[in-house]
Protein backbone atom coordinates (compact mmCIF):
# COMPACT_ATOMS: atom_id res chain seq x y z
CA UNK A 1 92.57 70.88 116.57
CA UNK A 2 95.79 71.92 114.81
CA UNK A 3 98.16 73.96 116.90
CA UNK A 4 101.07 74.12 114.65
CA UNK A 5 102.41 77.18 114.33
CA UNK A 6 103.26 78.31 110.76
CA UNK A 7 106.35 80.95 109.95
CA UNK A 8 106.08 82.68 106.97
CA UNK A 9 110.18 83.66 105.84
CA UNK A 10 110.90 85.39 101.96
CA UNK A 11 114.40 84.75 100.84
CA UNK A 12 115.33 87.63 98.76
CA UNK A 13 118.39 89.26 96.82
CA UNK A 14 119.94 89.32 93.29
CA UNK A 15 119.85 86.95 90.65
CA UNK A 16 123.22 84.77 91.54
CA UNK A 17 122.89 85.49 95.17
CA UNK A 18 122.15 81.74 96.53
CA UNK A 19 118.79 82.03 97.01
CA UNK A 20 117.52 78.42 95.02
CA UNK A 21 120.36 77.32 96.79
CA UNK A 22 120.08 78.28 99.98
CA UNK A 23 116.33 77.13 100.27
CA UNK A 24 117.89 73.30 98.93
CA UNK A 25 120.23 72.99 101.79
CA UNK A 26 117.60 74.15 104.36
CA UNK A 27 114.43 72.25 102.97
CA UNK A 28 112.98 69.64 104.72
CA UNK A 29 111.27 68.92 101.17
CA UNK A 30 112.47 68.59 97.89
CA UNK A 31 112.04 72.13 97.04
CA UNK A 32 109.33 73.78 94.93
CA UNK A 33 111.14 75.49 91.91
CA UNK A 34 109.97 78.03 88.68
CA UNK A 35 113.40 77.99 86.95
CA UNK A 36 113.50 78.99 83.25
CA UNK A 37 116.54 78.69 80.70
CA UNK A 38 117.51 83.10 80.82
CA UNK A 39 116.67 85.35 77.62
CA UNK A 40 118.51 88.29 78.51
CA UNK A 41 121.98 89.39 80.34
CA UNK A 42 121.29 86.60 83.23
CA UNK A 43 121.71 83.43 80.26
CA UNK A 44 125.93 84.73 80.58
CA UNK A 45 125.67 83.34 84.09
CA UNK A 46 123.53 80.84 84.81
CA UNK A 47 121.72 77.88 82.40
CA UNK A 48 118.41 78.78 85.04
CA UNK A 49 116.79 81.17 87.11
CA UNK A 50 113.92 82.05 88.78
CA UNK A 51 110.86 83.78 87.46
CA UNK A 52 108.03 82.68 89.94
CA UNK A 53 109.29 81.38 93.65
CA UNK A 54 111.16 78.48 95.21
CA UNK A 55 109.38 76.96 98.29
CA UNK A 56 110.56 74.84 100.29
CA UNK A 57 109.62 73.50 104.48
CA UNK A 58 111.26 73.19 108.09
CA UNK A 59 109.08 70.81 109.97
CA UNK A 60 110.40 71.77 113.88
CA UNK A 61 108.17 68.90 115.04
CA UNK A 62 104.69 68.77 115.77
CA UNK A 63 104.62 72.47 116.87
CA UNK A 64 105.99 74.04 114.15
CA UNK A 65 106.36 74.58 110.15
CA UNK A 66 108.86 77.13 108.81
CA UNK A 67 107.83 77.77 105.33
CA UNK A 68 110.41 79.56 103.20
CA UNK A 69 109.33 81.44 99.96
CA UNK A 70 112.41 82.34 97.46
CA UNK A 71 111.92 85.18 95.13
CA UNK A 72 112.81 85.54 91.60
CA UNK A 73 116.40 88.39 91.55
CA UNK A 74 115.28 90.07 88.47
CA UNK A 75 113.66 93.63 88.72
CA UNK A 76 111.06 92.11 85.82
CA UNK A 77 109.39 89.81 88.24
CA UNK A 78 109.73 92.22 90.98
CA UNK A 79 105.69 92.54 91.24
CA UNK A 80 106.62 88.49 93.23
CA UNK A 81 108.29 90.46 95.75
CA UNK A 82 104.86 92.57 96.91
CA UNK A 83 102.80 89.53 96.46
CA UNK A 84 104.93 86.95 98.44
CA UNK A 85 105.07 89.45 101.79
CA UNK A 86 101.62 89.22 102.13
CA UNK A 87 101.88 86.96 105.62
CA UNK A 88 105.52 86.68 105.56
CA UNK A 89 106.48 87.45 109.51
CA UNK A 90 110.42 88.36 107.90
CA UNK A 91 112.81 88.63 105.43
CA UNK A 92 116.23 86.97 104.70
CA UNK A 93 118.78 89.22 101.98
CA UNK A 94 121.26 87.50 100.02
CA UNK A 95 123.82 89.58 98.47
CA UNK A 96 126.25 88.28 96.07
CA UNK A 97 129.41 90.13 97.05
CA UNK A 98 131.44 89.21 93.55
CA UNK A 99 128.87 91.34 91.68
CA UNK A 100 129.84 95.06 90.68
CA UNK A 101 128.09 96.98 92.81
CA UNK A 102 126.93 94.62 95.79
CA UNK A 103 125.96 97.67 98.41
CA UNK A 104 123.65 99.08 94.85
CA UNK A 105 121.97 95.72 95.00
CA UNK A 106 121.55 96.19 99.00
CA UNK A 107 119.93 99.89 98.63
CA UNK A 108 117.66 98.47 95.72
CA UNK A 109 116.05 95.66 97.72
CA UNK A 110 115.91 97.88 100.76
CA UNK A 111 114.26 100.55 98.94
CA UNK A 112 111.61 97.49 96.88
CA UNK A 113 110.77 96.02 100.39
CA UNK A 114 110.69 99.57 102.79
CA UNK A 115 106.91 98.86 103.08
CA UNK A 116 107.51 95.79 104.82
CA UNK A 117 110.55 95.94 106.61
CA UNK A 118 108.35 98.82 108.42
CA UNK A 119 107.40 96.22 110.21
CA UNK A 120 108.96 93.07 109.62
CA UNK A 121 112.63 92.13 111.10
CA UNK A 122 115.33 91.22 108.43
CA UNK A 123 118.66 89.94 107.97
CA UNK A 124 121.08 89.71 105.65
CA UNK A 125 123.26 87.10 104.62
CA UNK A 126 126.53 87.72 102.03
CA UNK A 127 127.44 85.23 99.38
CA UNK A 128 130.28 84.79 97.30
CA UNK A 129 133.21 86.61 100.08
CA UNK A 130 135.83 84.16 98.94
CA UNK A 131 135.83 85.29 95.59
CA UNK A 132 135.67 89.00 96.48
CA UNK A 133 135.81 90.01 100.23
CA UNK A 134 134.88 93.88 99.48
CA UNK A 135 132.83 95.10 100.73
CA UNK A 136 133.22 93.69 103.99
CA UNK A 137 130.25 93.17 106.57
CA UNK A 138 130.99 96.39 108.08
CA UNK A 139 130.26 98.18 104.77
CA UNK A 140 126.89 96.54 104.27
CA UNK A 141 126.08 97.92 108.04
CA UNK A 142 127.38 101.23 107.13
CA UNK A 143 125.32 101.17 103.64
CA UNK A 144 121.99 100.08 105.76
CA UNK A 145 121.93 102.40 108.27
CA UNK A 146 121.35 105.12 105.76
CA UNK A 147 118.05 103.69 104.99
CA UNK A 148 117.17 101.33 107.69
CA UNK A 149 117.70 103.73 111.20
CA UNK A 150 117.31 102.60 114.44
CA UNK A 151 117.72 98.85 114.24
CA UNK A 152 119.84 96.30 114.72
CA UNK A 153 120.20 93.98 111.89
CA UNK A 154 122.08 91.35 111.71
CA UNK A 155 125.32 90.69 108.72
CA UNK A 156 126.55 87.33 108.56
CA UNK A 157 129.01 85.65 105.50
CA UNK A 158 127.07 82.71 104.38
CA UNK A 159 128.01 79.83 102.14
CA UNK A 160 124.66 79.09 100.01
CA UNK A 161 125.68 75.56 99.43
CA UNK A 162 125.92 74.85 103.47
CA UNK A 163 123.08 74.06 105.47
CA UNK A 164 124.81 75.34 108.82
CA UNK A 165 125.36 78.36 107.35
CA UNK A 166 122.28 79.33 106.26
CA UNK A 167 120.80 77.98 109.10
CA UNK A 168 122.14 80.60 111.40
CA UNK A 169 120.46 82.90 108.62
CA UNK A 170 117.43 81.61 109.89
CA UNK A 171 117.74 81.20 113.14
CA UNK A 172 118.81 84.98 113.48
CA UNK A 173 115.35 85.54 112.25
CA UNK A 174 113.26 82.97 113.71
CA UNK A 175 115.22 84.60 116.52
CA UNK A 176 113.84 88.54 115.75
CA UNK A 177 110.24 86.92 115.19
CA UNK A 178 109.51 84.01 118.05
CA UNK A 179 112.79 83.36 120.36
CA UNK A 180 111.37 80.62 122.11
CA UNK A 181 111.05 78.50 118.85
CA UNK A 182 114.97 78.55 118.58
CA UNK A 183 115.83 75.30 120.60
CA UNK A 184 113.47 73.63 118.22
CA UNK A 185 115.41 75.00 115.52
CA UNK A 186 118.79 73.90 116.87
CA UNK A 187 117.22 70.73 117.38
CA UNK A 188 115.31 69.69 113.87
CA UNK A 189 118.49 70.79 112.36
CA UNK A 190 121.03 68.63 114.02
CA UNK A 191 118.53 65.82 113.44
């Protein structure tokens, strides 16, 4: 009888966010990835991106799997988005803060995942603050609580590239869905 217990996390956000990334330096696994050479505006910053999912695992022993789903950033393979909630138990943000309009790109995914973060705890994670530290983490709380009311959710300024950092990511929302499942967490990761 298998009594593993399976979480379900989406890692969404903007093309250029972290999100490939961010799965790699997490992933128990080498990670599943769709990337395609870019066609359009994305080819003037990046050789690859997205267009299906990245997956990639967190064994946290024999008790538990964390299995983390990366969507594509582009608004044309935004029907991913609906299909990869169904099951998810949360959702981790990435928002590139070098981009133009960062807190736009915060409202937009807010407003494409509203039918699941109903239900479903969230967090958000900010990439890129060294090259541009506006808007600062107090912004992105200010620009959330306009559409998200009466929750706490949690900021923090992540380094894609570092496995600690987006590791507290995580265990802020492995935190929100199952606290008991953070030691194991802690532990598998310093392993």
């Amino acid at each position: 009888m298998n009594t593993q217990q399976n979480y379900k996390i989406i890692i969404s956000g903007p093309v250029g966010a972290g999100k490939t990334t961010a799965i790699a330096a997490l992933s128990d696994i080498v990670p599943v990835r769709t990337d395609a050479r870019p066609t359009d505006e994305v080819a003037a910053a990046k050789n690859a991106t997205t267009v299906a999912l990245d997956y990639g695992t967190i064994e946290l022993g024999a008790e538990a799997k964390v299995h983390l789903y990366g969507t594509p950033g582009q608004d044309r393979f935004d029907f991913m988005w609906d299909i990869m909630t169904d099951g998810a138990l949360g959702l981790i943000l990435l928002m590139n803060n070098a981009q133009p309009d960062p807190l736009a790109d915060l409202r937009q995914f807010l407003s494409a995942f509203s039918d699941f973060l109903q239900t479903a705890p969230f967090c958000v994670g900010v990439t890129h603050m060294d090259v541009k530290s506006t808007p600062t983490l107090e912004d992105y709380h200010k620009a959330m609580s306009r559409q998200v009311r009466d929750r706490v959710v949690p900021v923090f300024s992540v380094d894609g590239r570092s496995r600690r950092d987006v590791n507290v990511l995580l265990m802020a929302m492995l935190g929100m869905i199952e606290p008991r499942i953070l030691a194991d967490v802690a532990n598998s990761q310093a392993a």
